[in-house]
C-alpha atoms as a PDB file:
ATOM      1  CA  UNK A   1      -3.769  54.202 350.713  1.00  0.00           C
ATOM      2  CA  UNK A   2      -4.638  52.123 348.199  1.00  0.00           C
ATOM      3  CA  UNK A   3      -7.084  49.255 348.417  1.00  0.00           C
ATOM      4  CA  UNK A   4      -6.217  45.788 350.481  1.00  0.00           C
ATOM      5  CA  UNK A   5      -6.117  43.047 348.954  1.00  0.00           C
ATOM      6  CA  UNK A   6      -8.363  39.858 350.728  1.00  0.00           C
ATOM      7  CA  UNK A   7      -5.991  37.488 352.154  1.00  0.00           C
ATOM      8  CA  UNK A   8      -5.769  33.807 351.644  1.00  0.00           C
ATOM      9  CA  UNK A   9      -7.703  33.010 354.596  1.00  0.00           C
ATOM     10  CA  UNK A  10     -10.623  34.627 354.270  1.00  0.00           C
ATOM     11  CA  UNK A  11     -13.475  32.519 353.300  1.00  0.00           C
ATOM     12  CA  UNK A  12     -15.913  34.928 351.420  1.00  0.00           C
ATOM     13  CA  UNK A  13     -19.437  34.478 352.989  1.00  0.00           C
ATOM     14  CA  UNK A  14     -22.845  36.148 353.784  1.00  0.00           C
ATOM     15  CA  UNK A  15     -23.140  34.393 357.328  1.00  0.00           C
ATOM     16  CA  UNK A  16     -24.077  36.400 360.547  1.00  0.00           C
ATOM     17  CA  UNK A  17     -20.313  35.392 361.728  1.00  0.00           C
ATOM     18  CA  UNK A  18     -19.330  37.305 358.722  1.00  0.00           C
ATOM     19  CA  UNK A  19     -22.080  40.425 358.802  1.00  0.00           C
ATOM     20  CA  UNK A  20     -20.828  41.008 362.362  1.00  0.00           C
ATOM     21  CA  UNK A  21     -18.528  44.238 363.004  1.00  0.00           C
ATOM     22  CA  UNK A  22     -15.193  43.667 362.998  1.00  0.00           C
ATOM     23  CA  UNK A  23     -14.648  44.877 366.413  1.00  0.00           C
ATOM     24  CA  UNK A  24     -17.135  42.933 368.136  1.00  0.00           C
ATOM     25  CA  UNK A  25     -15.518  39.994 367.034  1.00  0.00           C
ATOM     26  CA  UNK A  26     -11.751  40.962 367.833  1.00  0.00           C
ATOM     27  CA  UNK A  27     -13.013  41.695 371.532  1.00  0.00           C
ATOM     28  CA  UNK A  28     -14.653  38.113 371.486  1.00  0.00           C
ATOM     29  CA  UNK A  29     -11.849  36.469 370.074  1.00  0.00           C
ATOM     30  CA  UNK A  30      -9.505  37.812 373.315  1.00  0.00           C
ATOM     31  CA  UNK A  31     -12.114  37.278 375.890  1.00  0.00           C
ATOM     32  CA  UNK A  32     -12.421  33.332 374.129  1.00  0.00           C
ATOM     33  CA  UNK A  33      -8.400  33.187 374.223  1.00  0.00           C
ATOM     34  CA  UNK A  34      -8.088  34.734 377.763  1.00  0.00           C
ATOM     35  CA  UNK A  35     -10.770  32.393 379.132  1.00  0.00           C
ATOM     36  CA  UNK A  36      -9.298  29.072 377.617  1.00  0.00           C
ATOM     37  CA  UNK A  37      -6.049  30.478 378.670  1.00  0.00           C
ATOM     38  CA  UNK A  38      -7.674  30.497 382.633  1.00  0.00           C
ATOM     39  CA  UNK A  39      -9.382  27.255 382.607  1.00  0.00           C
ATOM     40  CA  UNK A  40      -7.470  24.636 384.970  1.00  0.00           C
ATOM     41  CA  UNK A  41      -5.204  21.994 382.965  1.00  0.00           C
ATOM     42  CA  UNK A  42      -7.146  19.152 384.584  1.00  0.00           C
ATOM     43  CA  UNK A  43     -10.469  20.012 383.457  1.00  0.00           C
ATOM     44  CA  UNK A  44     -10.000  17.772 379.988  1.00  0.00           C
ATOM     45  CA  UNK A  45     -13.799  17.769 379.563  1.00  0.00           C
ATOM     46  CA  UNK A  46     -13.960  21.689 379.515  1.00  0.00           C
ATOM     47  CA  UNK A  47     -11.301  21.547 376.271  1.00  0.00           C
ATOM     48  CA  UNK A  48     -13.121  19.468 374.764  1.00  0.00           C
ATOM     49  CA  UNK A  49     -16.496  21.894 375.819  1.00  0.00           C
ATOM     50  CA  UNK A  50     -14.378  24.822 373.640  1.00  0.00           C
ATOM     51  CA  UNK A  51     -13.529  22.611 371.043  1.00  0.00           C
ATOM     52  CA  UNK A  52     -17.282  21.998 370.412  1.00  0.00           C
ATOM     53  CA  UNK A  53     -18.003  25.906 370.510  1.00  0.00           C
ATOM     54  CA  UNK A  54     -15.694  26.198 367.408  1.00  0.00           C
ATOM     55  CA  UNK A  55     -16.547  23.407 365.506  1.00  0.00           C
ATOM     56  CA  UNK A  56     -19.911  25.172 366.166  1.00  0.00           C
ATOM     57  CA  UNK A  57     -18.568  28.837 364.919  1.00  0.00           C
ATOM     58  CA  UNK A  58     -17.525  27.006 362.489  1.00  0.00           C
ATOM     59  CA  UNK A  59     -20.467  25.519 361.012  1.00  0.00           C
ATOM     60  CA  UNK A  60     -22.516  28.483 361.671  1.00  0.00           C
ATOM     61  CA  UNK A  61     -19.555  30.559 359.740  1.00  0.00           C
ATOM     62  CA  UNK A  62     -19.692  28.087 356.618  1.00  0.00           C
ATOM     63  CA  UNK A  63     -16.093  27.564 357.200  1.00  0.00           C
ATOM     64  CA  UNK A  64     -14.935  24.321 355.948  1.00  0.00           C
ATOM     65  CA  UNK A  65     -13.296  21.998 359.123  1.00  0.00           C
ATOM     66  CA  UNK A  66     -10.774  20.695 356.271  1.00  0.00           C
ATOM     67  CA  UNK A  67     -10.039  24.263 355.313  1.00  0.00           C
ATOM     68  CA  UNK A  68      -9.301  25.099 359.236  1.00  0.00           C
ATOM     69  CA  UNK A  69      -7.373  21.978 359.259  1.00  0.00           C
ATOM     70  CA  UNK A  70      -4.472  22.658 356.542  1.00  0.00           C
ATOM     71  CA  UNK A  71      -3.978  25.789 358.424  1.00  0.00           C
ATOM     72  CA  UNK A  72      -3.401  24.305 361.383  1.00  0.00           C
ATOM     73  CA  UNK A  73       0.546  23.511 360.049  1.00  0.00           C
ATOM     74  CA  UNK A  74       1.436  26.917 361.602  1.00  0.00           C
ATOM     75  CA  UNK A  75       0.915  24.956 365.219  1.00  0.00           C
ATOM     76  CA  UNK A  76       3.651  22.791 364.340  1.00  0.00           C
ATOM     77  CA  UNK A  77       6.613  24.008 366.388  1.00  0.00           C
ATOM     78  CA  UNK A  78       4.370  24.102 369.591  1.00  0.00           C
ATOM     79  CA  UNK A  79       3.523  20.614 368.598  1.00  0.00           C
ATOM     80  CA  UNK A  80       6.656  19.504 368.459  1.00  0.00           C
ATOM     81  CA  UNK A  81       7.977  21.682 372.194  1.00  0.00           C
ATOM     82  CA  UNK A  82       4.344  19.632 373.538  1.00  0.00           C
ATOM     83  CA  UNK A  83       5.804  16.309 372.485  1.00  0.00           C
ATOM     84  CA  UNK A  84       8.881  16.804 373.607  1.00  0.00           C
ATOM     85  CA  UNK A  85       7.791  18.051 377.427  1.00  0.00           C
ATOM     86  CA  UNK A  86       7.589  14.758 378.749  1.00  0.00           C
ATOM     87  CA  UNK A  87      10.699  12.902 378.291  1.00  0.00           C
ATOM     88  CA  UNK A  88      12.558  16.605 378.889  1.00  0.00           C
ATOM     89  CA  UNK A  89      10.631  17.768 382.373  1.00  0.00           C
ATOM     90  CA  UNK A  90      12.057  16.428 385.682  1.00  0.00           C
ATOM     91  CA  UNK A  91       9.883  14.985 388.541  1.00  0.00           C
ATOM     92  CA  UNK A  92       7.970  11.975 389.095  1.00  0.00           C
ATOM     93  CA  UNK A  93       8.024   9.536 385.955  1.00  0.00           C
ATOM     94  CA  UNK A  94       5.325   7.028 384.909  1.00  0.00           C
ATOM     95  CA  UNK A  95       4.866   4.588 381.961  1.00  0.00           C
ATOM     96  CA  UNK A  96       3.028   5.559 378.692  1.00  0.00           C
ATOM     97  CA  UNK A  97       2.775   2.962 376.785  1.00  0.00           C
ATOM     98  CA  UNK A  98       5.987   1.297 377.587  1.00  0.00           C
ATOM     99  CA  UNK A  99       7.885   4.998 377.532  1.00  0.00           C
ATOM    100  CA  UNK A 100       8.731   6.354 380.200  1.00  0.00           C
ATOM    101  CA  UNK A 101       7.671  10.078 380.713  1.00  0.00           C
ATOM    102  CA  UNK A 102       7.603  12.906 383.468  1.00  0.00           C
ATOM    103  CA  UNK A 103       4.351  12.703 384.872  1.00  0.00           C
ATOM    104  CA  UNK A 104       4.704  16.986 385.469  1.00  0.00           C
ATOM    105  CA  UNK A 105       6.026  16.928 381.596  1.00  0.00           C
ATOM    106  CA  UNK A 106       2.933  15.479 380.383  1.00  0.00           C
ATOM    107  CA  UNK A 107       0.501  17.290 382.254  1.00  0.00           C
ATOM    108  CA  UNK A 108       2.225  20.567 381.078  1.00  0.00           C
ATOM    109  CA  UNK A 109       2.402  19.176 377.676  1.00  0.00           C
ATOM    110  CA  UNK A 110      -1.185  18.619 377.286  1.00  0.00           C
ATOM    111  CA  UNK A 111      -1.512  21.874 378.982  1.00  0.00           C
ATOM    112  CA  UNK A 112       0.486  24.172 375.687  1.00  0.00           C
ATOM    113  CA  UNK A 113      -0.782  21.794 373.073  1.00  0.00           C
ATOM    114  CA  UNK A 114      -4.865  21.913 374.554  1.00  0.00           C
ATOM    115  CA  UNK A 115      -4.407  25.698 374.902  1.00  0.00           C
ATOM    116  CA  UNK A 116      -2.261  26.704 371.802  1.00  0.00           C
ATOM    117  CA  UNK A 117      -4.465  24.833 369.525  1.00  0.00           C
ATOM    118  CA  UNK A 118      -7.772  25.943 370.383  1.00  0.00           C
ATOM    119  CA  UNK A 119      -6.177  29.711 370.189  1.00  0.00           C
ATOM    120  CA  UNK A 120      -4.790  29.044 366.764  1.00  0.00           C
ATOM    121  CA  UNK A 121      -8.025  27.995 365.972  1.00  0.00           C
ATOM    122  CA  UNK A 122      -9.694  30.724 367.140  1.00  0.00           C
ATOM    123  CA  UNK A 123      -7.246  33.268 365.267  1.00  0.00           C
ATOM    124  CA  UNK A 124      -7.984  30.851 361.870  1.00  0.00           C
ATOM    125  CA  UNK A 125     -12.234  31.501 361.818  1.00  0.00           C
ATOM    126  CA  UNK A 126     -11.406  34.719 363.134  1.00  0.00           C
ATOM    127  CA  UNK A 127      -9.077  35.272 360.089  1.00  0.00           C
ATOM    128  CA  UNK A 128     -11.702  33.534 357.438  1.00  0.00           C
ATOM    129  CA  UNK A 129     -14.531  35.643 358.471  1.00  0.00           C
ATOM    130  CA  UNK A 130     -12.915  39.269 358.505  1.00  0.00           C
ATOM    131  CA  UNK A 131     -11.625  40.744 355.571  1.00  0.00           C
ATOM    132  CA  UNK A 132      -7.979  42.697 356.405  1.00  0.00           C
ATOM    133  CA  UNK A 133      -9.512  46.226 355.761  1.00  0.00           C
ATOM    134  CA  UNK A 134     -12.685  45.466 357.991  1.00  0.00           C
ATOM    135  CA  UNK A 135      -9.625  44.412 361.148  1.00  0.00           C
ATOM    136  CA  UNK A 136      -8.174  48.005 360.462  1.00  0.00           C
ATOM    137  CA  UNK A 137     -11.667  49.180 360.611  1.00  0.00           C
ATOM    138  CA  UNK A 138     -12.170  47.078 363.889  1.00  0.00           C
ATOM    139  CA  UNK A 139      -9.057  48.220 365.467  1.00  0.00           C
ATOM    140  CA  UNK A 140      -9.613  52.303 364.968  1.00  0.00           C
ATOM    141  CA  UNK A 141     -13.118  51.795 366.378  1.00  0.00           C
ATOM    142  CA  UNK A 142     -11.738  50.467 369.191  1.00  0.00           C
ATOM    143  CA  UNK A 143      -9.220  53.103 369.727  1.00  0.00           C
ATOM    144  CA  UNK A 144      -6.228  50.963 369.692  1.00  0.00           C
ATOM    145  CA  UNK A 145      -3.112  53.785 369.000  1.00  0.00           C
ATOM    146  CA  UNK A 146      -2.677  54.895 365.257  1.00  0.00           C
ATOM    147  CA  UNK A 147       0.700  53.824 364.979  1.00  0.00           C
ATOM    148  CA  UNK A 148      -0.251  50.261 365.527  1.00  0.00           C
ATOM    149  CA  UNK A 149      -2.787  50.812 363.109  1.00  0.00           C
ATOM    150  CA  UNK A 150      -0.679  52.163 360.651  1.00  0.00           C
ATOM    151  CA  UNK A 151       2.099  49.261 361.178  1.00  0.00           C
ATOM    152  CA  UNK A 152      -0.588  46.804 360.636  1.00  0.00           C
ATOM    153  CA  UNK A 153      -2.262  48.718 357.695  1.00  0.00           C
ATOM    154  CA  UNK A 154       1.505  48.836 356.343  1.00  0.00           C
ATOM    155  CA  UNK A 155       2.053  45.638 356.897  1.00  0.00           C
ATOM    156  CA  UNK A 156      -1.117  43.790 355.480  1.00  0.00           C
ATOM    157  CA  UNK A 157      -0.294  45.729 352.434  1.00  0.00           C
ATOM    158  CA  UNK A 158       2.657  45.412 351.495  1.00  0.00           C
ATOM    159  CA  UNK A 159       3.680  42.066 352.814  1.00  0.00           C
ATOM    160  CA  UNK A 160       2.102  40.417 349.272  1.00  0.00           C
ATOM    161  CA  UNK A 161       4.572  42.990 347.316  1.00  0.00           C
ATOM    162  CA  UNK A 162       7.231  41.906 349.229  1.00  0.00           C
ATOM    163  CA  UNK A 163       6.479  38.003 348.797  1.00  0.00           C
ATOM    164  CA  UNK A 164       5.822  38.798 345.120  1.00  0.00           C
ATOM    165  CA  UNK A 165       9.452  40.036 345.642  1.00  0.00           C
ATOM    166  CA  UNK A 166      11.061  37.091 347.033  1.00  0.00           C
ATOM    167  CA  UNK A 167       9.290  34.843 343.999  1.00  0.00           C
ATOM    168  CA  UNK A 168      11.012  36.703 340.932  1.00  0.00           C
ATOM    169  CA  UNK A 169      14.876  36.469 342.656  1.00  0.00           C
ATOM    170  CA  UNK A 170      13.639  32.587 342.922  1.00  0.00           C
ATOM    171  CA  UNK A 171      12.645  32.620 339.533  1.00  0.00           C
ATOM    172  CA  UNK A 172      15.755  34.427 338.357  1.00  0.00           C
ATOM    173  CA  UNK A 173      17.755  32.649 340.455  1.00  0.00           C
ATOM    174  CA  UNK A 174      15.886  29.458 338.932  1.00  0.00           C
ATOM    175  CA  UNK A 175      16.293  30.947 335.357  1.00  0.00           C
ATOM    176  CA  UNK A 176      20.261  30.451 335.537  1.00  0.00           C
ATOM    177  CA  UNK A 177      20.087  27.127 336.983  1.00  0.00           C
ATOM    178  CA  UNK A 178      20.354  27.572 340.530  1.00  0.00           C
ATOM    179  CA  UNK A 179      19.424  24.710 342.770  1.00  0.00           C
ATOM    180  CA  UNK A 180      19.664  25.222 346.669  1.00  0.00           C
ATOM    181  CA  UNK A 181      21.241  22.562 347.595  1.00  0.00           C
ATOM    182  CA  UNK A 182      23.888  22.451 350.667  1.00  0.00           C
ATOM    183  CA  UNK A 183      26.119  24.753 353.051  1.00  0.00           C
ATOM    184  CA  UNK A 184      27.265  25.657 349.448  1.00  0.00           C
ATOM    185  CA  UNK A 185      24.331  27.554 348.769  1.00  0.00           C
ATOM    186  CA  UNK A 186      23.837  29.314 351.829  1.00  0.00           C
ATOM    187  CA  UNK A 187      26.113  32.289 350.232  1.00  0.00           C
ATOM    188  CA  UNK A 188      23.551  32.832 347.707  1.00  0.00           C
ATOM    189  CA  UNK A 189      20.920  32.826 349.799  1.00  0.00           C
ATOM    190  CA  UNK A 190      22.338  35.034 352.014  1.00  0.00           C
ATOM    191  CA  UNK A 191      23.231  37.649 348.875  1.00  0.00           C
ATOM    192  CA  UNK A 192      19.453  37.279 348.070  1.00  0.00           C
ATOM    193  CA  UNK A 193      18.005  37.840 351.747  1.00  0.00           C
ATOM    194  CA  UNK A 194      20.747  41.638 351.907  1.00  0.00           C
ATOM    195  CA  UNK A 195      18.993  42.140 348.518  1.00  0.00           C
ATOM    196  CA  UNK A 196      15.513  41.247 349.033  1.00  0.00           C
ATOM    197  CA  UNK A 197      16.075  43.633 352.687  1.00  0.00           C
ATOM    198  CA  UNK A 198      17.758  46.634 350.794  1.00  0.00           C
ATOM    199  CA  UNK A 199      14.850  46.525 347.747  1.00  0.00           C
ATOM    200  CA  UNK A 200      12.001  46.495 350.591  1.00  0.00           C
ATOM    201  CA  UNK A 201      13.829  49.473 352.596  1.00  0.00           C
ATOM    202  CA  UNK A 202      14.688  52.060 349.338  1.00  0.00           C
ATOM    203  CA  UNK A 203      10.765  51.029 347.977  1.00  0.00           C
ATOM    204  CA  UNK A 204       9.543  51.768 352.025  1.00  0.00           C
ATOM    205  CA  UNK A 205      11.206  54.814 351.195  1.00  0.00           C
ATOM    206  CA  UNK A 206       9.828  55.726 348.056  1.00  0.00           C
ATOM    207  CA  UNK A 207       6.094  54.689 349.234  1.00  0.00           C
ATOM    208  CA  UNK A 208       7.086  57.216 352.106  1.00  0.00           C
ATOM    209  CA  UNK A 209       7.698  60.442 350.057  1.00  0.00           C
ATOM    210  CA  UNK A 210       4.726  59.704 348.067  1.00  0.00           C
ATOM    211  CA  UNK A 211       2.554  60.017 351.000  1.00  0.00           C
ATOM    212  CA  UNK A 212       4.265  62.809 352.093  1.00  0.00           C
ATOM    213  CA  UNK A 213       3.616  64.773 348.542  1.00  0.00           C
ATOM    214  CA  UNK A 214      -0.011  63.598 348.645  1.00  0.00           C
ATOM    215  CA  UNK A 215      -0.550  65.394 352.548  1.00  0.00           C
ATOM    216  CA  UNK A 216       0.573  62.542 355.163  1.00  0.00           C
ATOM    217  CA  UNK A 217       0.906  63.991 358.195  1.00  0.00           C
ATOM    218  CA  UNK A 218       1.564  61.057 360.668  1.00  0.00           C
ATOM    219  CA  UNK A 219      -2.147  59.640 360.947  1.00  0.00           C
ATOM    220  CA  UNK A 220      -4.724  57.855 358.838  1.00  0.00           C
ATOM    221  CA  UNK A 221      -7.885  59.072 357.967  1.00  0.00           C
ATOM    222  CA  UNK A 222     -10.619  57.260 359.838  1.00  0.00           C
ATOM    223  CA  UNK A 223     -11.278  54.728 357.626  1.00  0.00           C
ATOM    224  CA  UNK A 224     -15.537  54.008 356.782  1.00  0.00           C
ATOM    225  CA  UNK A 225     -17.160  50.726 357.258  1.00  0.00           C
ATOM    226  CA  UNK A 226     -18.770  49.193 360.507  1.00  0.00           C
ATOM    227  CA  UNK A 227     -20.517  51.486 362.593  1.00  0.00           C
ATOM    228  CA  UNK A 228     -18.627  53.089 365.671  1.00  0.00           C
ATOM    229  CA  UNK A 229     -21.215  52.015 368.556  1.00  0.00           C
ATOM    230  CA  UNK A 230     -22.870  48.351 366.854  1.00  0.00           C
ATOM    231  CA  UNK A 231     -26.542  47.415 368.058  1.00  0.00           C
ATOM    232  CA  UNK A 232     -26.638  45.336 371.428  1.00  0.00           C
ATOM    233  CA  UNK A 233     -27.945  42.545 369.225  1.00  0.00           C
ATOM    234  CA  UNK A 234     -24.738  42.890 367.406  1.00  0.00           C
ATOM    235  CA  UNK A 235     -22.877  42.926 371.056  1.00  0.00           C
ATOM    236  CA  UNK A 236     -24.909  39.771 372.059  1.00  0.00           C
ATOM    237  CA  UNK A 237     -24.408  37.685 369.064  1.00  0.00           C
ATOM    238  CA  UNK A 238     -20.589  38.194 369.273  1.00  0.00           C
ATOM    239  CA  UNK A 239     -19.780  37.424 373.048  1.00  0.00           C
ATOM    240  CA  UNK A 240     -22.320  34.520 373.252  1.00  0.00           C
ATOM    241  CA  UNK A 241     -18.777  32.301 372.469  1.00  0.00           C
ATOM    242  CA  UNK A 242     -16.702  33.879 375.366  1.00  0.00           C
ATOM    243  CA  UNK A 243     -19.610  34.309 377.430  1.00  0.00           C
ATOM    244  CA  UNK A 244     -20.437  30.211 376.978  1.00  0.00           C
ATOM    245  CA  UNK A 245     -16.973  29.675 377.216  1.00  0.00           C
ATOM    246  CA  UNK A 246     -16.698  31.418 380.920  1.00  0.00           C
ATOM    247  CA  UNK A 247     -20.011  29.342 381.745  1.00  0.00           C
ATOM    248  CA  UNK A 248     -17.779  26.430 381.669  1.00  0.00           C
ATOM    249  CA  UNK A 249     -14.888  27.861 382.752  1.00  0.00           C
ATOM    250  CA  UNK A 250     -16.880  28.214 386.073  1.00  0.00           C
ATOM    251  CA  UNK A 251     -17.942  25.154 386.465  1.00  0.00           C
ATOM    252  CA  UNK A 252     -14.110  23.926 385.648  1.00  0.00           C
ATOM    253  CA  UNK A 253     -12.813  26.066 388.386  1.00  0.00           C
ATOM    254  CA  UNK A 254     -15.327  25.029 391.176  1.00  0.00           C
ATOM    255  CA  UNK A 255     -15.176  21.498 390.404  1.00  0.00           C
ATOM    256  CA  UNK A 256     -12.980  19.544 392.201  1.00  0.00           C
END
């Protein structure tokens, strides 16, 4: 394959958050997610424990907060199902503020939007500190199966050609004085979504037999990078998060 292109949000660095192998990190970032995912809705103080840790990672990462923050938009829809929990849920009510809400609403409310945000941020300094070809690299050391591999190798690749795509029909479509505006519109934009699918199939194709002529036969070579068995330091640095993380799960769970 060819080479993969950094994605928009990677931060480029020289931190240890950054140095560390690939798959270290992915196994931290599911034991952080699982163990947030655990912790007791009640136990506000031990969201706001995790919260800290990142903000740490963060810092430690050279991310920028404001840089995490404008790619936090991608949250919205749970945001808006969080909001909407109370006044939707059934059960005992209570006032907020002069509004009255479902007292099991808002308790599961606070419950998606606690949990959903601290995994989306999670995913977004996971995401700024690996470069796309290093995850590939993560995932075969980790023997996930080759075709999800190769989906995701496919994927990461070609999903800027097929953006690139969709921007010339706008432009074209631009270029003769097109302005989506309306139900009236929709038929166009439905002619351009059948195109836009039958151009990515037939160039799928093509992209197929030219793997095929150059020897493809089903699997991916192992790709080189980051070592197959990291250093325990390497270990250690990486599941210090979940492993703090669990520390105060604990002490969520066994605290009344």
């Amino acid at each position: 394959m060819g080479a993969v292109h950094t994605h928009r949000l990677y931060v480029h660095g020289h931190s240890v958050v950054h140095r560390l192998p690939p798959h270290c990190k992915l196994v931290a970032l599911v034991a952080f997610v699982l163990v947030v995912v655990a912790t007791p809705r009640t136990a506000f103080w031990a969201f706001g424990c995790y919260a800290a840790l990142l903000i740490a990672v963060a810092l430690l990462a050279q991310v920028p907060l404001p840089f995490v923050a404008t790619r936090m938009v991608v949250e919205a829809p749970v945001i808006v199902f969080a909001v909407l929990l109370p006044f939707i849920a059934q059960g005992p009510r209570m006032d907020v503020l002069g509004v009255s809400v479902s007292e099991a609403g808002l308790l599961s409310g606070w419950n998606v939007l606690a949990k959903a945000t601290l995994g989306v941020v999670t995913s977004i300094l996971f995401a700024a500190t690996t470069d796309q070809r290093d995850l590939l690299v993560g995932m075969q050391r980790l023997r996930v199966p080759g075709q999800l591999v190769q989906i995701m190798a496919f994927m990461v690749r070609y999903l800027d050609v097929v953006t690139d795509q969709m921007r010339r029909m706008r432009t074209a479509r631009a270029a003769r004085a097109f302005t989506p505006r309306g139900p009236r519109a929709w038929p166009v934009l439905a002619q351009s979504a059948g195109a836009l699918f039958i151009r990515s199939y037939e160039r799928g194709e093509r992209v197929h037999l030219a793997m095929l002529s150059r020897g493809y036969s089903g699997q991916l070579p192992d790709l080189p990078g980051a070592p197959a068995y990291p250093s325990r330091r390497a270990w250690l640095l990486a599941l210090t998060l979940p492993a703090t993380a669990l520390a105060v799960a604990f002490v969520a769970w066994w605290t009344p």
